[in-house]
Protein backbone atom coordinates (compact mmCIF):
# COMPACT_ATOMS: atom_id res chain seq x y z
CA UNK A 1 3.49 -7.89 -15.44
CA UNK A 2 4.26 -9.78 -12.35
CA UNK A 3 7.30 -11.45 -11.42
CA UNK A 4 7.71 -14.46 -10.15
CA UNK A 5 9.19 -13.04 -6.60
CA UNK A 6 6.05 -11.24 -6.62
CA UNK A 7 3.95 -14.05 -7.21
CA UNK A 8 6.04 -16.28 -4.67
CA UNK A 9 5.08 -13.40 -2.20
CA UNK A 10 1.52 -13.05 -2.58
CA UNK A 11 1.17 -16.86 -1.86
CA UNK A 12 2.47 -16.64 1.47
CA UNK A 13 0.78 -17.04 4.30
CA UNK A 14 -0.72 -13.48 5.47
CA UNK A 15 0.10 -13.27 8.88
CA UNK A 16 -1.12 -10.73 11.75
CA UNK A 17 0.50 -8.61 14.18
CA UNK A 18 0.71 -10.34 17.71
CA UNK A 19 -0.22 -7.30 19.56
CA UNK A 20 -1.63 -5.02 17.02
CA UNK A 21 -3.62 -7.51 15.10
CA UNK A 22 -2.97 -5.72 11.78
CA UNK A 23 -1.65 -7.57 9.13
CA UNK A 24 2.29 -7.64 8.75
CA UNK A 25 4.23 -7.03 5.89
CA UNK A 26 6.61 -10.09 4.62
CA UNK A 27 9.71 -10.36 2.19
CA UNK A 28 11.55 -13.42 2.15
CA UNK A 29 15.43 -13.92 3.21
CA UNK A 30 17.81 -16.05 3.77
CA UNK A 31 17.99 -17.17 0.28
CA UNK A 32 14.45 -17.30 -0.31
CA UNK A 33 14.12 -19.83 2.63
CA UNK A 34 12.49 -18.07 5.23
CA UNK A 35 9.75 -15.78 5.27
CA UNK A 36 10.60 -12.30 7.67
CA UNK A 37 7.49 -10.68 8.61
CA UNK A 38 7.22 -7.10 10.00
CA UNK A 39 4.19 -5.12 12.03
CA UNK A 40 4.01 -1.67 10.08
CA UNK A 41 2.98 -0.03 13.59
CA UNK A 42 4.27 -1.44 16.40
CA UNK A 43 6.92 -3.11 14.38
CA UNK A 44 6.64 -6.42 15.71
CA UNK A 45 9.39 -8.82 13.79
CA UNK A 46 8.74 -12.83 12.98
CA UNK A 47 10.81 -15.37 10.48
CA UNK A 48 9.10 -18.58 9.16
CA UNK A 49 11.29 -21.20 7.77
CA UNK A 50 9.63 -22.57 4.25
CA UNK A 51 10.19 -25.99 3.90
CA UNK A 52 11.87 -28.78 6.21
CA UNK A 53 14.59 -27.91 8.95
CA UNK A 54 18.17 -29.25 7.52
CA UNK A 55 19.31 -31.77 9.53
CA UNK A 56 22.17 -30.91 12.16
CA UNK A 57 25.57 -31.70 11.45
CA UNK A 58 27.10 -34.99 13.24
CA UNK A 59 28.98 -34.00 16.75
């Protein structure tokens, strides 16, 4: 049985390794908002935003 956070995972984008060009292992953070991948040999990090940028708060 799947779950759903495993379901939300495998429709991610796959993403590969800048300088390795393996693929990366992901897990999302931030409250599910952002997508953290990780190389699993050179350990090369990256975080994706899902969805729209909030806007900034007024100065």
């Amino acid at each position: 049985m799947t779950t759903p956070l495993n379901q939300s995972l495998m429709e991610l984008p796959d993403r590969l390794c800048t300088w390795c060009q393996v693929p990366m292992k992901k897990r999302l953070v931030g409250g599910q908002q952002f997508v953290h991948y990780t190389c699993p040999k050179c350990v090369f990090q990256h975080t994706t935003r899902l969805g729209p940028k909030p806007p900034s708060p007024a100065h």
